[in-house]
Protein backbone atom coordinates (compact mmCIF):
# COMPACT_ATOMS: atom_id res chain seq x y z
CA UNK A 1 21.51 78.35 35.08
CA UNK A 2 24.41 80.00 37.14
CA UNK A 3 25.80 76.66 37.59
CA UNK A 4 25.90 76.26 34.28
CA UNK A 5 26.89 79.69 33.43
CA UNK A 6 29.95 79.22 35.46
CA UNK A 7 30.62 75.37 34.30
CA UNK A 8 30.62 77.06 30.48
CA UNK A 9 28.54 74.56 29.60
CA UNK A 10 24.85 73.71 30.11
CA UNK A 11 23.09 71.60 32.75
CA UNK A 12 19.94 70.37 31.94
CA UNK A 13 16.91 69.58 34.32
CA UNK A 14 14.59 67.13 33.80
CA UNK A 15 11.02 65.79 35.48
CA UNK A 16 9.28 62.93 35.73
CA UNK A 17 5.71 63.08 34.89
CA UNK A 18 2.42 61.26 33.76
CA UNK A 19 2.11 60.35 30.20
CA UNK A 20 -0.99 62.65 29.49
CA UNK A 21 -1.86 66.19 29.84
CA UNK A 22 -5.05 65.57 31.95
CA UNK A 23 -2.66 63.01 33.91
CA UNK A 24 -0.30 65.63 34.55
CA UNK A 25 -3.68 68.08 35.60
CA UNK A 26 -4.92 65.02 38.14
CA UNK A 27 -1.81 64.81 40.03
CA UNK A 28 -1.33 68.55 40.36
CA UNK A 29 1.70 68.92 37.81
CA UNK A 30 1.34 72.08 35.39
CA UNK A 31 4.00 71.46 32.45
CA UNK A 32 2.60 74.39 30.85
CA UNK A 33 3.47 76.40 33.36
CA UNK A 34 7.02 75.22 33.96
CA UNK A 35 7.72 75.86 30.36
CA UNK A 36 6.23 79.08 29.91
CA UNK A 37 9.07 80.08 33.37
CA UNK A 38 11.96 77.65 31.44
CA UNK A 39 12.06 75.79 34.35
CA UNK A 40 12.82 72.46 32.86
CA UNK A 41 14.87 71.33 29.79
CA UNK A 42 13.58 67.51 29.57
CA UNK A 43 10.31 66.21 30.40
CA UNK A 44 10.14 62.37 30.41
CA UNK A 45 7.02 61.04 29.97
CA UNK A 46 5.39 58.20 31.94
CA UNK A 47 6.69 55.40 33.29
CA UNK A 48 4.93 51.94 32.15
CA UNK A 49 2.89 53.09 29.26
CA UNK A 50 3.16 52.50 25.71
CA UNK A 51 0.24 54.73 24.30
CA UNK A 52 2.07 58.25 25.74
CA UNK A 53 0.24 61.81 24.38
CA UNK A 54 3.13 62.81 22.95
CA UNK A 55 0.99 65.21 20.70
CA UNK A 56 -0.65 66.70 23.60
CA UNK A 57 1.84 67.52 25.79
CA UNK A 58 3.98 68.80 22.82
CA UNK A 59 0.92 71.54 22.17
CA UNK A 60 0.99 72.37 26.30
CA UNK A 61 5.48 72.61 26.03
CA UNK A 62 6.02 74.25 22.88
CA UNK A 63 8.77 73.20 21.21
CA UNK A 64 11.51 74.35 23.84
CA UNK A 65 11.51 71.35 25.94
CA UNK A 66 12.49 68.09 24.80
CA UNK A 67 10.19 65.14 25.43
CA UNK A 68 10.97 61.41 26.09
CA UNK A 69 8.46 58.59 26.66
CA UNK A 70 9.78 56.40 29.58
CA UNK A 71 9.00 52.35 29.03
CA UNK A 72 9.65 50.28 32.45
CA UNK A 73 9.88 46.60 31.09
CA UNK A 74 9.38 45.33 35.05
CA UNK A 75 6.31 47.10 36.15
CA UNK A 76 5.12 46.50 32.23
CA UNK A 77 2.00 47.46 30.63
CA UNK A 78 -0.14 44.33 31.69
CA UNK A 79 -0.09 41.37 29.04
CA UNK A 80 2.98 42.52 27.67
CA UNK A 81 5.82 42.22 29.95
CA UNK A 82 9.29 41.05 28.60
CA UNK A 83 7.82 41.24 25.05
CA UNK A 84 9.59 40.71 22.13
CA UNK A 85 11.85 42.47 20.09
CA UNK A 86 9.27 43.25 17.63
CA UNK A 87 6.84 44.72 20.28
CA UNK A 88 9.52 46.85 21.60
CA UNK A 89 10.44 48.27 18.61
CA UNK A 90 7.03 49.16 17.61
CA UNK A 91 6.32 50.85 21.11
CA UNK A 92 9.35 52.97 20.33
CA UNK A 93 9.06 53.69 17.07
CA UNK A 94 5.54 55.35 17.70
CA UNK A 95 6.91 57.47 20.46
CA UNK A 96 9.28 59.17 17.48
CA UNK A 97 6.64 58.78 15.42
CA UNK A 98 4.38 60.78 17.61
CA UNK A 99 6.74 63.54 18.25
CA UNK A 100 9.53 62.38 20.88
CA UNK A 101 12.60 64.00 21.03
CA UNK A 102 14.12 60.94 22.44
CA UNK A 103 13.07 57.61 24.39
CA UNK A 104 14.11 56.57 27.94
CA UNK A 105 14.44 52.74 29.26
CA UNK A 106 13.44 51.88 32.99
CA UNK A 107 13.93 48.77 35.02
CA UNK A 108 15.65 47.04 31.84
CA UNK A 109 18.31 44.16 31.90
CA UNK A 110 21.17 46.56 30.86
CA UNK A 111 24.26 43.52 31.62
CA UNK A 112 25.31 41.40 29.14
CA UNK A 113 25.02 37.53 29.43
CA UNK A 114 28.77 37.54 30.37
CA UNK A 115 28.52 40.24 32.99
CA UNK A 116 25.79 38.89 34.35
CA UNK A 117 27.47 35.73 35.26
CA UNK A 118 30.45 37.38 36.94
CA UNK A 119 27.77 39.35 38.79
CA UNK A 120 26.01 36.04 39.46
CA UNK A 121 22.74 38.17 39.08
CA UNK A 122 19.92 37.04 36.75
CA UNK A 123 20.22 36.87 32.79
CA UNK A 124 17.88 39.74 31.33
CA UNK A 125 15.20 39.47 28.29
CA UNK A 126 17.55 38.94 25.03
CA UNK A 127 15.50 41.60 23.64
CA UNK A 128 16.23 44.10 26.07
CA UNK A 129 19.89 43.70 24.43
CA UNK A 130 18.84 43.97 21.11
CA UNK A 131 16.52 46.91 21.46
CA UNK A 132 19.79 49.11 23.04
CA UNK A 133 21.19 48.73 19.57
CA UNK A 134 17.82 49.62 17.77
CA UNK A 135 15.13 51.45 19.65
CA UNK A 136 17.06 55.19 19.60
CA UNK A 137 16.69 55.95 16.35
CA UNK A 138 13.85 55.43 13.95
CA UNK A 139 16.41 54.57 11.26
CA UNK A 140 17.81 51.46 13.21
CA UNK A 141 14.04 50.43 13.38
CA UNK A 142 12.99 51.28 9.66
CA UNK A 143 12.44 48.29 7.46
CA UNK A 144 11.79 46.23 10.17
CA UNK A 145 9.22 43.69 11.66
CA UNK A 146 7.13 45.88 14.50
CA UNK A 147 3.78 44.75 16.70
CA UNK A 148 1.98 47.43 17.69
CA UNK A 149 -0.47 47.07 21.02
CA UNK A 150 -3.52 48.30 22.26
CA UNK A 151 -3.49 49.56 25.99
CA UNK A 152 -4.09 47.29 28.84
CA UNK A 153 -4.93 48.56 32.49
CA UNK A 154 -4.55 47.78 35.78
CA UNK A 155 -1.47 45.52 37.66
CA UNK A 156 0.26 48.88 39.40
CA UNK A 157 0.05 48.81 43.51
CA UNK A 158 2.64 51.64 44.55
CA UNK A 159 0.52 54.79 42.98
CA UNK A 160 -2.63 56.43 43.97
CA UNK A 161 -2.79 59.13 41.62
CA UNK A 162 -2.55 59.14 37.81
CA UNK A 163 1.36 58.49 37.63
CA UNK A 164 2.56 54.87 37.26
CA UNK A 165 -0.80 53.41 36.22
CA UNK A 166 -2.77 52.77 33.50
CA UNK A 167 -6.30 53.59 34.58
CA UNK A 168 -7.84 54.52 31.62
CA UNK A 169 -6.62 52.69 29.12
CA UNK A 170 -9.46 51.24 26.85
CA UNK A 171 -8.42 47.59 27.27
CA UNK A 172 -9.94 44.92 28.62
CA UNK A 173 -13.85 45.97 26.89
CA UNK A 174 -16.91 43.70 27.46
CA UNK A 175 -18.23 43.34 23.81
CA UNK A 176 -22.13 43.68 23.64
CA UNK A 177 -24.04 41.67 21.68
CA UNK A 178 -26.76 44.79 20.71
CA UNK A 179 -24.59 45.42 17.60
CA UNK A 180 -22.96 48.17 18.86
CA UNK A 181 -19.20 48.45 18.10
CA UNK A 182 -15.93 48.63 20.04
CA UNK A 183 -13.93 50.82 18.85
CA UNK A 184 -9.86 50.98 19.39
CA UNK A 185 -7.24 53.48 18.38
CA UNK A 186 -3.91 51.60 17.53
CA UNK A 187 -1.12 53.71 16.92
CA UNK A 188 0.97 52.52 13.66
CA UNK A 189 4.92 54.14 13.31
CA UNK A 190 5.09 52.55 9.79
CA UNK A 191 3.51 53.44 6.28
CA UNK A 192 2.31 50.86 4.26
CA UNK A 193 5.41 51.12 2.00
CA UNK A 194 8.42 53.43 2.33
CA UNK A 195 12.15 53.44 0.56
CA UNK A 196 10.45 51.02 -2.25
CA UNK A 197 9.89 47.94 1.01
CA UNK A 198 6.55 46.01 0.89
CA UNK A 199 4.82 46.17 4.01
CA UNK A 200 1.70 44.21 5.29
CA UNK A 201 -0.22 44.60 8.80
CA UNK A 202 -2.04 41.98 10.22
CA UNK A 203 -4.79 42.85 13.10
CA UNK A 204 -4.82 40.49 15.81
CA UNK A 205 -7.58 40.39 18.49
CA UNK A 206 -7.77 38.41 21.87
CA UNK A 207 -11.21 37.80 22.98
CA UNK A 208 -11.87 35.57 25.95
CA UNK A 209 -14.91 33.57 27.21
CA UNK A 210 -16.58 33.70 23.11
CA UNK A 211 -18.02 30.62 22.17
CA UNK A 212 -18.14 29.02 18.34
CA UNK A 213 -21.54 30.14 17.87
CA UNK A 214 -19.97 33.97 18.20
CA UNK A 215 -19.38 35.61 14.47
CA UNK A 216 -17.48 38.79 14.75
CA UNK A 217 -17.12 41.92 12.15
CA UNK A 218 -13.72 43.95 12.25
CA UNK A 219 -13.09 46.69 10.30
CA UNK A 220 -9.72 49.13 10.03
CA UNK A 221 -10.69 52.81 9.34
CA UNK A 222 -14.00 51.57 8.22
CA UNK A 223 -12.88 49.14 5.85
CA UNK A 224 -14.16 45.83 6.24
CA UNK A 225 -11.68 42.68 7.33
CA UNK A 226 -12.28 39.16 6.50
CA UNK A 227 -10.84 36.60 9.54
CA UNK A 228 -7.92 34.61 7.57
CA UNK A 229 -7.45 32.86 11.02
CA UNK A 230 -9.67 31.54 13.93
CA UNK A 231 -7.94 30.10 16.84
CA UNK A 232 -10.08 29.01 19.87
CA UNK A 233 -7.19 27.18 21.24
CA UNK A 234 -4.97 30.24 21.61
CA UNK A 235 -3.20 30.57 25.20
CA UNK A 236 -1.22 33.62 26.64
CA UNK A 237 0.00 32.85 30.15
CA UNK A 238 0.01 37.07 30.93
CA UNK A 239 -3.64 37.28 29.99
CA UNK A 240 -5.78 36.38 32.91
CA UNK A 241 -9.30 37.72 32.26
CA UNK A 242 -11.73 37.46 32.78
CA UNK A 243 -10.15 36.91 36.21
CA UNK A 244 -8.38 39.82 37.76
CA UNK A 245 -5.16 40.72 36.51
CA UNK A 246 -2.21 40.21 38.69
CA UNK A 247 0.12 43.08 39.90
CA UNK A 248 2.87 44.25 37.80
CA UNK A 249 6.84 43.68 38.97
CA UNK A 250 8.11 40.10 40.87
CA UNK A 251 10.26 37.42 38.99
CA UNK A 252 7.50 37.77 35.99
CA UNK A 253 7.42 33.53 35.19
CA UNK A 254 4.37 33.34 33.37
CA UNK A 255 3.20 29.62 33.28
CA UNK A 256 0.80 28.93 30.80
CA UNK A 257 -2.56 27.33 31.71
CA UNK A 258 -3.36 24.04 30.16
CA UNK A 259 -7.72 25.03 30.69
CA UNK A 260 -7.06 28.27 29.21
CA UNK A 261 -9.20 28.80 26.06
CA UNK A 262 -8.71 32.06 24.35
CA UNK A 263 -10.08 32.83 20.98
CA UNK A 264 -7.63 34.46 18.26
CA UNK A 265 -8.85 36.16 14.93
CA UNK A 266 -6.23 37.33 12.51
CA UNK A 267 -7.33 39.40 9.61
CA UNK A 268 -4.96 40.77 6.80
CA UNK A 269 -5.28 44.78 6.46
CA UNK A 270 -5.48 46.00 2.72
CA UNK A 271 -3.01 48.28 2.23
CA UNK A 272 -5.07 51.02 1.32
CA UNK A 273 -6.97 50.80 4.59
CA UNK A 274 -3.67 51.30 7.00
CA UNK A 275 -1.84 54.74 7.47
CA UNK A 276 0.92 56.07 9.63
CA UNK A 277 -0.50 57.25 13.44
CA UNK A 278 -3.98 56.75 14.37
CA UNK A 279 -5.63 54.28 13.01
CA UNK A 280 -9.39 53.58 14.04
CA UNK A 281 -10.53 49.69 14.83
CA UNK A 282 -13.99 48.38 15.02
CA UNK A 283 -15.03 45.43 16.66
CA UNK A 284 -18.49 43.88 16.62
């Protein structure tokens, strides 16, 4: 502050911390605290997550420090690393749905094709470019085609507190065959129509080792879904369960395996059973 006082102009500090409240508790880090003294400006918020409390650490802050969620795209959230536009944007868009203030990019691809070559370093993701043109403002994203994720864990060797890793997030879950549902939260940034734009959502789930004999019953915030698509062929060369899941990081050159038999069900959501933030998905 004197620095800044005698600059005539402000300088801003910012920290680094874990993406939850009770993260920030485990590894000894009491945001409340700084912001009750106004010792920090920013807080960014996690590093390789993509489901980030923004709510909760909002309520701990108040509203005079600014919060950004932190997405590293080389240490990535397993089963999603170098994802597609349309991920990216819908990781975003629920961090400024949620609350953020604004949205930070680690371990991206930030040279274009041409400077890369005079660089002779590596070509990054096209997406990465195209999300720096879209991902800072809900407004580039609005109207647009998003895929929202649940939470996988695991894949993150440098930590061993809460920070970096993705410990508890709810995904992969055994499924039991008592009855007894799974149940998700899946964060949604869009509505199911806004500015007079149809919208639809489509729930996709990944379920390894099921066999045909296996029926399955989905609902969306209680409403039952009907399966317009069963695919016990699917593949995805970052999904390695039931084995254990790689670490995050390295060149990232997924190779699809030819044995792999994955089994995808699509179901169409009825627009009256989708709303903007939490939604709540059963699986049985």
């Amino acid at each position: 502050l004197e620095v800044a006082q005698r600059r005539g102009r402000p300088l801003l500090l910012a920290a680094k911390v874990p993406q939850t409240l009770a993260g920030c508790r485990t590894d000894g880090l009491d945001v409340a605290a700084w912001a009750e003294q106004r010792l920090v400006d920013v807080v960014t918020l996690g590093s390789r997550s993509m489901d980030v409390d923004v709510e909760g650490l909002r309520a701990a802050v108040g509203d005079g420090v600014r919060l950004q969620p932190c997405f590293d795209d080389h240490h990535a959230t397993d089963g999603y690393r170098y994802g597609s536009i349309e991920f990216l944007r819908g990781v975003f868009a629920n961090h400024f749905q949620r609350g953020a203030s604004s949205v930070v990019t680690f371990n991206w691809s930030i040279g274009t094709p041409e400077v890369c070559r005079v660089l002779g370093s590596d070509v990054g993701p096209p997406a990465h470019q195209r999300a720096y043109r879209e991902v800072g403002d809900p407004k580039t994203m609005a109207g647009r085609d998003k895929f929202f994720a649940v939470e996988r864990r695991g894949g993150y060797p440098w930590a061993d507190g809460f920070f970096n890793r993705n410990d508890t997030a709810p995904l992969p879950l055994p499924l039991a065959d008592d009855g007894q549902a799974a149940k998700f939260t899946l964060h949604v940034s869009d509505a199911p129509s806004a500015n007079g734009m149809k919208a639809s959502l489509t729930l996709r789930c990944i379920l390894f080792q099921a066999v045909e004999a296996d029926r399955f019953e989905v609902r969306f915030n209680g409403a039952p879904l009907s399966v317009a698509t069963r695919d016990a062929e699917w593949k995805d060369a970052q999904i390695f369960s039931p084995r254990r899941q790689p670490n995050s990081g390295g060149k990232g050159d997924y190779q699809v395996n030819p044995q792999q038999r994955l089994l995808r069900l699509d179901c169409a959501v009825p627009r009256a059973a989708w709303r903007t933030g939490r939604n709540e998905v059963e699986i049985r």
